[in-house]
Each structure stands twice: as C-alpha cells, then as structure tokens.
C-alpha atoms as a PDB file:
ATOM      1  CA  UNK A   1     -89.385  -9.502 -95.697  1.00  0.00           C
ATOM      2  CA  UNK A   2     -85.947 -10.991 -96.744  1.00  0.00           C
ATOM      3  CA  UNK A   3     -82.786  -9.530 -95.885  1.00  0.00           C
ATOM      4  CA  UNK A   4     -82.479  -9.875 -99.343  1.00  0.00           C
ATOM      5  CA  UNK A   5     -84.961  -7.616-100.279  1.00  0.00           C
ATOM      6  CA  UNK A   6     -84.446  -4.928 -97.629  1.00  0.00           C
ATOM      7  CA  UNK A   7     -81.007  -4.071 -98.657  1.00  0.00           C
ATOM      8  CA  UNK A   8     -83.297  -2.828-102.629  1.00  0.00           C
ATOM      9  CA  UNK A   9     -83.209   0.345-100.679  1.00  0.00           C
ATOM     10  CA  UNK A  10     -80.344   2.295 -99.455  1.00  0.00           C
ATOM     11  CA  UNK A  11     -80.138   2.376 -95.178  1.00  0.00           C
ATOM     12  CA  UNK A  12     -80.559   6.250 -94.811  1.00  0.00           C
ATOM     13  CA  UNK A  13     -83.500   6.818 -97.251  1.00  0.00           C
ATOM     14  CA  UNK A  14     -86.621   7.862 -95.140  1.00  0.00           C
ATOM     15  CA  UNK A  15     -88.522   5.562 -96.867  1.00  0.00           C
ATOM     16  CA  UNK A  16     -87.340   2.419 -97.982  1.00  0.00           C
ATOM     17  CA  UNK A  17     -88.874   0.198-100.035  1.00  0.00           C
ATOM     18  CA  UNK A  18     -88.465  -3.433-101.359  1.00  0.00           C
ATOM     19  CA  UNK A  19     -90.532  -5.822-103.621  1.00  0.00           C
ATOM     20  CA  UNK A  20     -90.489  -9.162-102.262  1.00  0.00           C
ATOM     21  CA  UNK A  21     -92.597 -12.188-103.241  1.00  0.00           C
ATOM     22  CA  UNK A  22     -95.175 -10.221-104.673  1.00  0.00           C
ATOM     23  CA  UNK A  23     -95.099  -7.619-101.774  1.00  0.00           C
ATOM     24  CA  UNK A  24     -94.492  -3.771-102.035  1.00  0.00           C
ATOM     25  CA  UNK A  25     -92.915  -3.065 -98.754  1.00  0.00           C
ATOM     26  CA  UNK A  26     -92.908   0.605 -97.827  1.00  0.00           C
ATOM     27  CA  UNK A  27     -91.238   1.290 -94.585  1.00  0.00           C
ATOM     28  CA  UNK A  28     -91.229   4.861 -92.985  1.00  0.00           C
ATOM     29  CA  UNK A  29     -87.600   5.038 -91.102  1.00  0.00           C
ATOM     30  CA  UNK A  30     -86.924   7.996 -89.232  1.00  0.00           C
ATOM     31  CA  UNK A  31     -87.070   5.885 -86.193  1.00  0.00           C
ATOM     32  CA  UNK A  32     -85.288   8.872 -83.804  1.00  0.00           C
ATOM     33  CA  UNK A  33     -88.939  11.489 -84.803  1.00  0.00           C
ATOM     34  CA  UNK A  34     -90.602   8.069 -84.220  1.00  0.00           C
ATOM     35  CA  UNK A  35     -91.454   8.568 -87.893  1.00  0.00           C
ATOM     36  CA  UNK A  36     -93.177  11.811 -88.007  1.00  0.00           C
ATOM     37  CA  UNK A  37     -94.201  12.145 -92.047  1.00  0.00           C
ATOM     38  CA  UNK A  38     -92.245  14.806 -93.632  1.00  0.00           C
ATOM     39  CA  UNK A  39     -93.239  16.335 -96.872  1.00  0.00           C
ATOM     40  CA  UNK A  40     -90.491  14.497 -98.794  1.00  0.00           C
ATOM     41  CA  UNK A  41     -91.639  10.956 -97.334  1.00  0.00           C
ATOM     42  CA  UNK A  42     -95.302  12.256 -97.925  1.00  0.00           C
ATOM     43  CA  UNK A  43     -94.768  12.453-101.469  1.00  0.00           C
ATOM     44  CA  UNK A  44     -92.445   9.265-101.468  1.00  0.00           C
ATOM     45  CA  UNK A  45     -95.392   7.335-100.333  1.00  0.00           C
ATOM     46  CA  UNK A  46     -97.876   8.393-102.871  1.00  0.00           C
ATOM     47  CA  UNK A  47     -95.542   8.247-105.572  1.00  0.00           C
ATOM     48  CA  UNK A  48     -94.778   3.896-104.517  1.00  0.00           C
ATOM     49  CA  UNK A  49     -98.399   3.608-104.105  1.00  0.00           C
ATOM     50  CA  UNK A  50     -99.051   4.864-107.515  1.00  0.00           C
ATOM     51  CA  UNK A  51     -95.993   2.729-108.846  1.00  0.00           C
ATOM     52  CA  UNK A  52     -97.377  -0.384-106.973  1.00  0.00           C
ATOM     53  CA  UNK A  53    -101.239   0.216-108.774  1.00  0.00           C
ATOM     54  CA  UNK A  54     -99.898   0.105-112.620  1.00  0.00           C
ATOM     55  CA  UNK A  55     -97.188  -2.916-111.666  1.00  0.00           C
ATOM     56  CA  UNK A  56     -98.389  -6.166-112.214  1.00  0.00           C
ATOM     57  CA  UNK A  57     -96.343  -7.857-110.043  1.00  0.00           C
ATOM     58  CA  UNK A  58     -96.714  -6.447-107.181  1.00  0.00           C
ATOM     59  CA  UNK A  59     -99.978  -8.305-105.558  1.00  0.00           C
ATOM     60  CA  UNK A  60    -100.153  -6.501-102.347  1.00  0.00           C
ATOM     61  CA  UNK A  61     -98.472  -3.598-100.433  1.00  0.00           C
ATOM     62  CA  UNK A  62     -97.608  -3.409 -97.055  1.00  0.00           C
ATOM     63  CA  UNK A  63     -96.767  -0.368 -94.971  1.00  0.00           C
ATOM     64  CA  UNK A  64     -95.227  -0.170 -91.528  1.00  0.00           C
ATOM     65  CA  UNK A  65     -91.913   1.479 -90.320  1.00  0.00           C
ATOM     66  CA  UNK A  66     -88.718   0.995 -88.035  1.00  0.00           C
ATOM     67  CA  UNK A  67     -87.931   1.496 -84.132  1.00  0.00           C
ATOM     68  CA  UNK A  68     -90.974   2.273 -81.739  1.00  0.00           C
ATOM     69  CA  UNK A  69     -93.509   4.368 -83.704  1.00  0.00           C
ATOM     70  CA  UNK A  70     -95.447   3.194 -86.917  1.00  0.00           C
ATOM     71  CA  UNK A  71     -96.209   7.183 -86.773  1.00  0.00           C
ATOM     72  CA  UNK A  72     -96.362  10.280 -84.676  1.00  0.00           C
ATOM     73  CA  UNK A  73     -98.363  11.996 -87.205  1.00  0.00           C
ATOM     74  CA  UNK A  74     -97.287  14.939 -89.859  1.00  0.00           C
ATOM     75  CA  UNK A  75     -93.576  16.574 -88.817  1.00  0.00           C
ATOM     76  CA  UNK A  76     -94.569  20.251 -89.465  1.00  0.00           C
ATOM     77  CA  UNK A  77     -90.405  21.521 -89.128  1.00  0.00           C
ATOM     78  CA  UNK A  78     -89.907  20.898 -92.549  1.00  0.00           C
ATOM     79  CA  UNK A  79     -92.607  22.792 -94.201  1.00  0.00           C
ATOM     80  CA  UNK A  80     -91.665  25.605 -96.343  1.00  0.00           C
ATOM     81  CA  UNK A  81     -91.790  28.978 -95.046  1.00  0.00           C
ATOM     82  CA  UNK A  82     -94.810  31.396 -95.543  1.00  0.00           C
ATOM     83  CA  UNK A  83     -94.352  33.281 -98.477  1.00  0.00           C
ATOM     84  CA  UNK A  84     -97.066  35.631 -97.654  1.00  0.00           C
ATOM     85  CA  UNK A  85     -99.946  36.497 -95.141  1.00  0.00           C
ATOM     86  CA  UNK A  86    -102.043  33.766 -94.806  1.00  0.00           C
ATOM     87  CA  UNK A  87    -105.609  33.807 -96.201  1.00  0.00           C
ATOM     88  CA  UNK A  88    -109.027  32.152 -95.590  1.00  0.00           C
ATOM     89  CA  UNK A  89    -108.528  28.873 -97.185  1.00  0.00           C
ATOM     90  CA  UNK A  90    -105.458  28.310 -96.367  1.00  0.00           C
ATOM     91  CA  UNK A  91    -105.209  25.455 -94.057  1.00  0.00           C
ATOM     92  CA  UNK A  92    -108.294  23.542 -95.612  1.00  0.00           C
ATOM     93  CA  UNK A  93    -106.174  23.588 -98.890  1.00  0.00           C
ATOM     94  CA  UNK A  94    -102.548  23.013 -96.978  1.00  0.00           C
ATOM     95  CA  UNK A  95    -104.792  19.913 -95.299  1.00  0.00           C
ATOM     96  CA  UNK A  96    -106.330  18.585 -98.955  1.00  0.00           C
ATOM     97  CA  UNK A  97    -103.267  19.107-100.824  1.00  0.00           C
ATOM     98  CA  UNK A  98    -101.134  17.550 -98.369  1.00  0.00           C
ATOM     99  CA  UNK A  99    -102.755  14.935 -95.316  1.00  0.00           C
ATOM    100  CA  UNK A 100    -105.661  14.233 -97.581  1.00  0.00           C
ATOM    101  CA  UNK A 101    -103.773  13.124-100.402  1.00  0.00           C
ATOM    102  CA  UNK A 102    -101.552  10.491 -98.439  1.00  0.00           C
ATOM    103  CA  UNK A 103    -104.851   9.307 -97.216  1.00  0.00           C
ATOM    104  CA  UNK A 104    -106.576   9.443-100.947  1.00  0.00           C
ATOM    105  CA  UNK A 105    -103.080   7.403-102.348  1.00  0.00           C
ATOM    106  CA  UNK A 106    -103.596   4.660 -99.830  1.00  0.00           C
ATOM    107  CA  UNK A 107    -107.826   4.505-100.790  1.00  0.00           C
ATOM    108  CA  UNK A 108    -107.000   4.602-104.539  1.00  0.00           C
ATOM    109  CA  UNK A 109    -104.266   2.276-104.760  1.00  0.00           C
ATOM    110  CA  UNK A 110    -105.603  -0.306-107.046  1.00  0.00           C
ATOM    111  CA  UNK A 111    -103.587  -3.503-104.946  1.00  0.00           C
ATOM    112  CA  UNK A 112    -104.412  -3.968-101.312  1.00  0.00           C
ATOM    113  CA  UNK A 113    -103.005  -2.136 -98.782  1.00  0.00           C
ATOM    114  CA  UNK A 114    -101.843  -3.802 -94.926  1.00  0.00           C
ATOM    115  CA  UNK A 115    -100.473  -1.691 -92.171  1.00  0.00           C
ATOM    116  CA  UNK A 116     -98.525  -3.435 -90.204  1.00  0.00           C
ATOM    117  CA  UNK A 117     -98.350  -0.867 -87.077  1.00  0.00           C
ATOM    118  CA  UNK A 118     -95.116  -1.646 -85.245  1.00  0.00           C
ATOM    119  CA  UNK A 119     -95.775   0.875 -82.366  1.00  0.00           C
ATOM    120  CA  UNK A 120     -97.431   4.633 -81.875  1.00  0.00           C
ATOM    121  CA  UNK A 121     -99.389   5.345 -84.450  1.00  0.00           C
ATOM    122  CA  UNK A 122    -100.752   9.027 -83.933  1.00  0.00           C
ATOM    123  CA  UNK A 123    -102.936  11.861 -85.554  1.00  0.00           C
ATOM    124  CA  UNK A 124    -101.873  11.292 -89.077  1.00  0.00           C
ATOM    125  CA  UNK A 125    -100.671   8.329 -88.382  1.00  0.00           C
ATOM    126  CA  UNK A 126    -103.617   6.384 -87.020  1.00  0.00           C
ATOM    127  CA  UNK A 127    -105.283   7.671 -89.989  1.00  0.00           C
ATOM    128  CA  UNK A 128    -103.040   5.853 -92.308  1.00  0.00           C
ATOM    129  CA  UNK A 129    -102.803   2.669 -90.848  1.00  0.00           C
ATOM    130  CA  UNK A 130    -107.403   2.660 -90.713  1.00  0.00           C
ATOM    131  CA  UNK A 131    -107.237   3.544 -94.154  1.00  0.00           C
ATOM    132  CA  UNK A 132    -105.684   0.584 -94.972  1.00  0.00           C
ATOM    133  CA  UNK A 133    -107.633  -2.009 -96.077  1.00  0.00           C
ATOM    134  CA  UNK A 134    -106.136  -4.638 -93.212  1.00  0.00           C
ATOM    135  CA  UNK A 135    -104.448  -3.522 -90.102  1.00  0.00           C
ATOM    136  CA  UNK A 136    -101.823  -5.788 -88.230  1.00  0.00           C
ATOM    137  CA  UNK A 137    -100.678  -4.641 -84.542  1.00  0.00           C
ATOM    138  CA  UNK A 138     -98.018  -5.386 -82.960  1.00  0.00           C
ATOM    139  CA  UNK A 139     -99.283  -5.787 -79.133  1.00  0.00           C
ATOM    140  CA  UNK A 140     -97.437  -2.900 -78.351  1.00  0.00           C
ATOM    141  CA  UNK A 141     -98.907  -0.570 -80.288  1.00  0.00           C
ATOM    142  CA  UNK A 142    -101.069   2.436 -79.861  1.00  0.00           C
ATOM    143  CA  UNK A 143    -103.874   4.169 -81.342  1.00  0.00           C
ATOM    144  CA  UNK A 144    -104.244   7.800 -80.904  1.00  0.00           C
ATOM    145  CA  UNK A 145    -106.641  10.705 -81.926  1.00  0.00           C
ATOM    146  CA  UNK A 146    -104.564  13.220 -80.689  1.00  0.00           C
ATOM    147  CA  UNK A 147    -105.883  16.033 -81.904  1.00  0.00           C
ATOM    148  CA  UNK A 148    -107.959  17.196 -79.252  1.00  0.00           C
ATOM    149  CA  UNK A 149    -104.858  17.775 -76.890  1.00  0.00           C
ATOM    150  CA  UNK A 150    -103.724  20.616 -79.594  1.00  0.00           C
ATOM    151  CA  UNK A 151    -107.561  21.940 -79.621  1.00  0.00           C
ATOM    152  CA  UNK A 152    -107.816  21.007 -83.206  1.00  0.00           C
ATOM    153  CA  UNK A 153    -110.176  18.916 -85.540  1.00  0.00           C
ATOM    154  CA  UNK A 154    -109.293  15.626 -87.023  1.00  0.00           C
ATOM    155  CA  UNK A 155    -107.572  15.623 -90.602  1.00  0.00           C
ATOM    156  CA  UNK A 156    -106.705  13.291 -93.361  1.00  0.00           C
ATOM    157  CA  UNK A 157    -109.680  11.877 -93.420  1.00  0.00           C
ATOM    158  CA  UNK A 158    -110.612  10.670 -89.577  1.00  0.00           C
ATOM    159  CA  UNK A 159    -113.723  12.430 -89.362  1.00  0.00           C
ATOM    160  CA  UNK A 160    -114.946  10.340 -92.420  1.00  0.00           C
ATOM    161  CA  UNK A 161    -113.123   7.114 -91.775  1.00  0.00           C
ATOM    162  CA  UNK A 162    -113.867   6.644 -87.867  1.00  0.00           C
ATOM    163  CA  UNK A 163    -117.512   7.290 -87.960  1.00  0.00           C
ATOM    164  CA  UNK A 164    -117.716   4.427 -90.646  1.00  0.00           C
ATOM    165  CA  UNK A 165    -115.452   2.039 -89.038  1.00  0.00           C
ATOM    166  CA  UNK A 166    -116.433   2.291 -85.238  1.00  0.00           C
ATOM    167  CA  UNK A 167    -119.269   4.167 -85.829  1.00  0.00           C
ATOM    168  CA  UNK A 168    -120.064   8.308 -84.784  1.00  0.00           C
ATOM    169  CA  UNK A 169    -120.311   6.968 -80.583  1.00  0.00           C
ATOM    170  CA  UNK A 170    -117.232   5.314 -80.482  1.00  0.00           C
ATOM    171  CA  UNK A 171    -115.660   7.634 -83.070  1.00  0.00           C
ATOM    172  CA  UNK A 172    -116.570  10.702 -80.985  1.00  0.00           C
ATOM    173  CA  UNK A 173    -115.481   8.945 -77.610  1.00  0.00           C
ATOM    174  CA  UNK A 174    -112.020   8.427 -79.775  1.00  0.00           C
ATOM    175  CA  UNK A 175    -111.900  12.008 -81.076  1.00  0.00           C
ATOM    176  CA  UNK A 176    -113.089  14.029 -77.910  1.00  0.00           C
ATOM    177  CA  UNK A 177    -110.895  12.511 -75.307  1.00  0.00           C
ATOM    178  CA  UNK A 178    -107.927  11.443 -77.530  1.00  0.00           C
ATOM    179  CA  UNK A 179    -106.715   9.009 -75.019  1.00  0.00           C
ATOM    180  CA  UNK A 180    -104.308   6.325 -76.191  1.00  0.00           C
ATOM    181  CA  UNK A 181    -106.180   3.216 -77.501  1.00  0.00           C
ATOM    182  CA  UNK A 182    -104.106  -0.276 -77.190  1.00  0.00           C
ATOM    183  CA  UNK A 183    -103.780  -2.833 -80.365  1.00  0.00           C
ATOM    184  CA  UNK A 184    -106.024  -4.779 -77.837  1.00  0.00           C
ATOM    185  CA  UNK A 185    -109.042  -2.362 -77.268  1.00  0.00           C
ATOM    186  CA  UNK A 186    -108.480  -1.944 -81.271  1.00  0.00           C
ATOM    187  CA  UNK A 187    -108.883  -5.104 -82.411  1.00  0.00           C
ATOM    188  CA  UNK A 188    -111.859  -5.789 -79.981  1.00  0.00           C
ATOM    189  CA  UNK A 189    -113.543  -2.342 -81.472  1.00  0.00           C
ATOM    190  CA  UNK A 190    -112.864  -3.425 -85.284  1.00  0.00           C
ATOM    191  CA  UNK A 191    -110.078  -1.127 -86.290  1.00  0.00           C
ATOM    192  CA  UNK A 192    -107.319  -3.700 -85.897  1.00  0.00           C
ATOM    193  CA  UNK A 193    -107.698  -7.188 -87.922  1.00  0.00           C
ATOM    194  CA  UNK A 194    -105.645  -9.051 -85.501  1.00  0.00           C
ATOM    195  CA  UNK A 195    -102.853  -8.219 -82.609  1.00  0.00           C
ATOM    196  CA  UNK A 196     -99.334 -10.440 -82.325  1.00  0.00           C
ATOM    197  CA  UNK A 197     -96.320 -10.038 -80.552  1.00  0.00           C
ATOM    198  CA  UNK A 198     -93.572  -7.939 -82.221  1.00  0.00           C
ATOM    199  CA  UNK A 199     -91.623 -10.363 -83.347  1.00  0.00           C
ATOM    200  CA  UNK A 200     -94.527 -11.851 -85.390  1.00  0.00           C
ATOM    201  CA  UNK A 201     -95.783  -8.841 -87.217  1.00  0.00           C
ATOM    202  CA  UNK A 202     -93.469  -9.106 -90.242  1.00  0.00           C
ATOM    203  CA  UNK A 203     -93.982 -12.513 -90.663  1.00  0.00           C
ATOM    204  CA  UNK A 204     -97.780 -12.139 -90.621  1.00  0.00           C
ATOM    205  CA  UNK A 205     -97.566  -9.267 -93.153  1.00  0.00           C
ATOM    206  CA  UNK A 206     -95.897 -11.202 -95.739  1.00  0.00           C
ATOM    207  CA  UNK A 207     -98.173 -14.239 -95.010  1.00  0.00           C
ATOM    208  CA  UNK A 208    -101.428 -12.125 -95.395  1.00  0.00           C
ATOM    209  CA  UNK A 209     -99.464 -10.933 -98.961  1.00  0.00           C
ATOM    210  CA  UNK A 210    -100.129 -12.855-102.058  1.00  0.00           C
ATOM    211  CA  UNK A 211     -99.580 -15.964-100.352  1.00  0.00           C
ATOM    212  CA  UNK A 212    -103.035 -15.542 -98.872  1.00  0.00           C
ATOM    213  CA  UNK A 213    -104.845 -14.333-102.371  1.00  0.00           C
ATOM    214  CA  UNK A 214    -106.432 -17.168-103.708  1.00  0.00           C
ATOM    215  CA  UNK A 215    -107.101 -15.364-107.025  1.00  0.00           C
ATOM    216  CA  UNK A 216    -104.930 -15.765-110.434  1.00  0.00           C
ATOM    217  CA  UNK A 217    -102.316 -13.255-110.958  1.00  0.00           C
ATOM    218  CA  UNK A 218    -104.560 -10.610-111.945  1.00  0.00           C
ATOM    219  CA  UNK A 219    -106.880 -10.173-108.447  1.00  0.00           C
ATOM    220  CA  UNK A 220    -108.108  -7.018-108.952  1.00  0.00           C
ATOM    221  CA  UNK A 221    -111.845  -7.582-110.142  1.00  0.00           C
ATOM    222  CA  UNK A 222    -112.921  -9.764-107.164  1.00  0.00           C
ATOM    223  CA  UNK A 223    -111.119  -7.986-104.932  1.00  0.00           C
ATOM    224  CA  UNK A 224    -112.129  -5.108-105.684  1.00  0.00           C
ATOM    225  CA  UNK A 225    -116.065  -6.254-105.772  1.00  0.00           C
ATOM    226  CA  UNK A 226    -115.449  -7.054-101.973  1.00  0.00           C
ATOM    227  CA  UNK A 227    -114.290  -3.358-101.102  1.00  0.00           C
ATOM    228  CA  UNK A 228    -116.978  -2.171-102.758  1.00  0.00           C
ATOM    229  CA  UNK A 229    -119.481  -4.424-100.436  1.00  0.00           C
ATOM    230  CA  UNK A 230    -117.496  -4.000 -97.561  1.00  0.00           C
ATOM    231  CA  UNK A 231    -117.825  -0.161 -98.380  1.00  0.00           C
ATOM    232  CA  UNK A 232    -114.250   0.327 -97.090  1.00  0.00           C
ATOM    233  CA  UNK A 233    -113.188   2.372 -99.935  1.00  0.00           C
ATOM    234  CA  UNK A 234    -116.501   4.147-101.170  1.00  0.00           C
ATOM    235  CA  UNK A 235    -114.576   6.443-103.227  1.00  0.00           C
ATOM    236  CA  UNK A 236    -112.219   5.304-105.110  1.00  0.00           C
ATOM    237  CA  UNK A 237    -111.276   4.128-108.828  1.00  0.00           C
ATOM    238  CA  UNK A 238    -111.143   0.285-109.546  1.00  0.00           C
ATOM    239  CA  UNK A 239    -110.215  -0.574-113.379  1.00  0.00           C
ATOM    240  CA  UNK A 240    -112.989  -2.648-114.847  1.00  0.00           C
ATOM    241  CA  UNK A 241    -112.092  -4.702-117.750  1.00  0.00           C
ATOM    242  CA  UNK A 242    -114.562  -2.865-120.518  1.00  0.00           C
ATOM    243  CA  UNK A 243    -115.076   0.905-119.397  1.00  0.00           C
ATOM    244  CA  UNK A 244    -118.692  -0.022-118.855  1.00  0.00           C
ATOM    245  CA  UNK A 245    -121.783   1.230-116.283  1.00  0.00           C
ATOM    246  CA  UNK A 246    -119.700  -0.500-113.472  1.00  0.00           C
ATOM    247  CA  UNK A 247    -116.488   1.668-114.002  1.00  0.00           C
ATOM    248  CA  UNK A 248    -118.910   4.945-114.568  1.00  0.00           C
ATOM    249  CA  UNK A 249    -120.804   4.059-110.896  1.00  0.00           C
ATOM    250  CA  UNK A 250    -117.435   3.349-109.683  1.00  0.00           C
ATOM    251  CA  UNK A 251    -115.771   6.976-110.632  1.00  0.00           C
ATOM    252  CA  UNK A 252    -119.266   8.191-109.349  1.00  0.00           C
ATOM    253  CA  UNK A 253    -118.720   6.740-106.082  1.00  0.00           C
ATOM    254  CA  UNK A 254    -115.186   8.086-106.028  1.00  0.00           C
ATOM    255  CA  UNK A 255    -115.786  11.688-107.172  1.00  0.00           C
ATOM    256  CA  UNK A 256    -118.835  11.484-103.626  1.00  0.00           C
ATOM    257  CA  UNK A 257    -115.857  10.146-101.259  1.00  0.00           C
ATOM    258  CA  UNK A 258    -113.712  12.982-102.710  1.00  0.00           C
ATOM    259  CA  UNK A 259    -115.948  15.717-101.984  1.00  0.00           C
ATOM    260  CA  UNK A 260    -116.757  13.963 -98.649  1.00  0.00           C
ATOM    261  CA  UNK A 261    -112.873  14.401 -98.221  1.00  0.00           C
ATOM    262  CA  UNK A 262    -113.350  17.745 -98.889  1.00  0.00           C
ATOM    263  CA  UNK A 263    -115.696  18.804 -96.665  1.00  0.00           C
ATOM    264  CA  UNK A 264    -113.177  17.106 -93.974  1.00  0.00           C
ATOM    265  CA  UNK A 265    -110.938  19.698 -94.811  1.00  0.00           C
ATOM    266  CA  UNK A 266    -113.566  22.132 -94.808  1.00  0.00           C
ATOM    267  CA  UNK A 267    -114.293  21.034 -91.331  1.00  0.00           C
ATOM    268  CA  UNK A 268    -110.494  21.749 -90.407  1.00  0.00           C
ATOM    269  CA  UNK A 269    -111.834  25.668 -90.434  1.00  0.00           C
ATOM    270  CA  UNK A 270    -109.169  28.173 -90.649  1.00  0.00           C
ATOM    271  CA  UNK A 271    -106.186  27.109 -88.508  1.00  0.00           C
ATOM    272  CA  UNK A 272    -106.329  25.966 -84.332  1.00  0.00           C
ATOM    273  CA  UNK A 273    -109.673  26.245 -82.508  1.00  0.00           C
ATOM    274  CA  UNK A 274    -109.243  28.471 -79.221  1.00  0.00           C
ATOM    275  CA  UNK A 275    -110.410  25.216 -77.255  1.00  0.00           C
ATOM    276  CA  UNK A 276    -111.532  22.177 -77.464  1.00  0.00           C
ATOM    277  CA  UNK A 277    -114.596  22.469 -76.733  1.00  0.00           C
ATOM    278  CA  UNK A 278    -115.156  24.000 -80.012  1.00  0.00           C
ATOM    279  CA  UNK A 279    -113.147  21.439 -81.921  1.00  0.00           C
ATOM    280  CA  UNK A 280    -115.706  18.929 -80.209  1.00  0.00           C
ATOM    281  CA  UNK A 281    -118.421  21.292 -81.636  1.00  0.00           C
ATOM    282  CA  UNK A 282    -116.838  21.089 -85.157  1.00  0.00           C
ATOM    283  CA  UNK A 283    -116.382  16.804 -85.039  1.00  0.00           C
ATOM    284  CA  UNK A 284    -120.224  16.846 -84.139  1.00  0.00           C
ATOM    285  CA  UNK A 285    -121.089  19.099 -87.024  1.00  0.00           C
ATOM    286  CA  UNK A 286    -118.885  17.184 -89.822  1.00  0.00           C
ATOM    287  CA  UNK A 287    -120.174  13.521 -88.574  1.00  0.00           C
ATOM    288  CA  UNK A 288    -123.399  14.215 -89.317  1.00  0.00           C
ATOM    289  CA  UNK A 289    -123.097  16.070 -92.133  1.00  0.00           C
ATOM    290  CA  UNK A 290    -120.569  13.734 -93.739  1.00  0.00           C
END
C-alpha cells in the first residue's frame, strides 16, 4: 500500500482503511491488545466490507493489521454491561449477532477477500483470516484454535469452516489440542496460500489485488463461478446479471450456510463448558452434524 494511501485514514482510528489501486485495505490497529476485535472495530469491518461489495472500483479487499498480531481474537472488556439475568439463548444469540456476523461480512462480500496475517492470529482471529478467500502469512505468524484452553467450543464459524478446509481429522486435532500452528505447518495443511518473510507480505497483497485479476473491470461473474466450485463460500449471495434460476440456487445455497452458521452457534451451548473434555464432546457432535 502507498504511503499515499495510508495517510486516507486518520493514525488513531482502530481501523484504518485506504483504497489504493483497486484495493480496499482494512487494517485492524490496536497493535498494544495485539488487535483484539472490539465491538466498535467489529462493526467497522462489516460496515467497509459492505461499502467495498456495492463500489465498483474497488476490485479486491485486503485485510491484515499493525505490530505483532493479525488478531488475538474478540476483546470482551468493552462489551456492554448486562442489563438483566441472563437467559437460555443468550450466548448462541450474543455469538450469531456478533462473531458470526464478522465471519458472514467477510463470506458475503461480493469482491474477494485476502488476509494478509502479519503475526498471531487467534480464536476469532484465525477464523477471519480462513474465511478469507486467500490467506498470505507472514513466516512469523501463528495459527491458533484456542478455545480449548478456556474449555469452550469454537465460534464464528470454525466448526463449519475447519472441517471443510482441513477436513474433521485435522480440524479436530486443531480444535482439541489448540496448540499454536506455524504459517509453515499452515500452508503445508492448505489453510495458508503461501508463506513470505515480513517484509514481503504487503507487497504480495497488493500484487495478488487487481493486478493479478485477469478479468475486465467488472470480475464478479467468473469469479464468483469459481467460489462456487471451489465450495469456499457455499452460502453466500453473488449478483447474477438477470435474477434468474442461478441467483435463486445461489440465495438457496446461502440461506443452507446460514442455518449451518446457526447451528454453530447452537453448538456454542449456553456459556463455558466445565471442561474440556466436554467442549471436545460438543466439536464431535457439531462436525458431523454440520
């Protein structure tokens, strides 16, 4: 990205963001939480990655973040205070009104998405960058399902996301140990496209932008074709050009990864598991069911 282009956004925003060449940038920068999603940037994110679908000149997006950490997952100090006694239901709809919609704004953005994971990404985190439809590492990086350690179940989407990426015997050797995964072991297990050193990742971002699309200005139908045979993003909208059977199989398709979505929620229960043991219980149950 240009220095040109960085300084669109102002230094202390959370989230900055810049359109350069084509590319959305959307950079998480709370560097000192080793960027730790807060509501606000939560609801930053899906509100560019809406923005970024309906603008035709943005081509791509690209989502990564400053210091050491792409993400340590969901920052939880922020959240507003319980305004009464908390109910069944409660934490499945906290989850799908809050993780899983970050995760549904990346899978429904209509332009392609490409993490470019600068260093930890965690929980939440992790789950963002595989959503993505191309992941960049940084060699430095790390991969972690770190939900286990807390005795809880995967959210935003990684008990629906891993199983199809890795598959359920890698995704449940991920999810029941939660031990740190480098961009190495990543890339060699499919969830990272390709590893480079630091100092490279940028660059490589804005080359695999629009400079790499080989398409006329207006990509979307033959990109979005390929997502739908790579089945990376089962469920989500993609804007055919007459409203016909295609775009009604299409909303089909997304309305299934939806309620697949919410049965990951669902899965959450109702708040932490006494151990994990039964969190490893619950990640059984969901990947086969989902």
């Amino acid at each position: 990205m240009s220095g040109e282009a960085a300084q669109a956004a102002p230094r202390d925003a959370t989230v900055l963001h810049a359109l350069d060449g084509g590319v959305s940038w959307i950079t998480l920068n709370r560097p000192e939480a080793m960027n730790a999603v807060t509501r606000d940037q939560r609801e930053r994110i899906i509100a560019l990655l809406t923005d970024a679908s309906g603008d035709p000149a943005v081509r791509a997006v690209v989502l990564t973040a400053t210091g050491r950490g792409f993400c340590a997952g969901a920052d939880l100090r922020g959240a507003p205070a319980q305004a009464r006694e908390r109910v069944p239901g409660d934490v499945s709809r906290t989850i799908r009104l809050g993780a899983q919609r970050l995760i549904a704004a990346v899978l429904d953005c209509e332009k392609p998405v490409i993490a470019a994971v600068n260093g930890t990404a965690a929980g939440i985190g992790a789950h963002l960058a595989f959503a993505c439809d191309l992941v960049l590492a940084a060699d430095t990086a790390k991969f972690i399902e770190v939900f286990v350690r807390r005795g809880l179940v995967p959210d935003g989407g990684g008990a629906y996301l891993l199983p199809r990426l890795v598959g359920p015997q890698r995704a449940k050797e991920l999810m029941f140990f939660g031990d740190a995964l480098s961009a190495a072991d990543a890339e060699q297990m499919g969830l990272v496209n390709r590893t480079v050193p630091e100092g490279e990742l940028s660059a490589l971002a804005a080359a695999w932008g629009p400079a790499r699309r080989r398409a006329d200005p207006g990509p979307r139908p033959g990109q979005a074709a390929g997502e739908r045979l790579a089945g990376r993003r089962p469920g989500r909208r993609v804007r055919g050009r007459g409203g016909g059977p295609g775009d009604q199989h299409d909303d089909a398709g997304r309305q299934r990864g939806r309620g697949v979505l919410r049965r990951a929620a669902a899965a959450d229960v109702r708040g932490p598991l006494r151990s994990p043991t039964s969190s490893h219980l619950t990640i059984r149950q969901f990947l086969w069911r989902a």
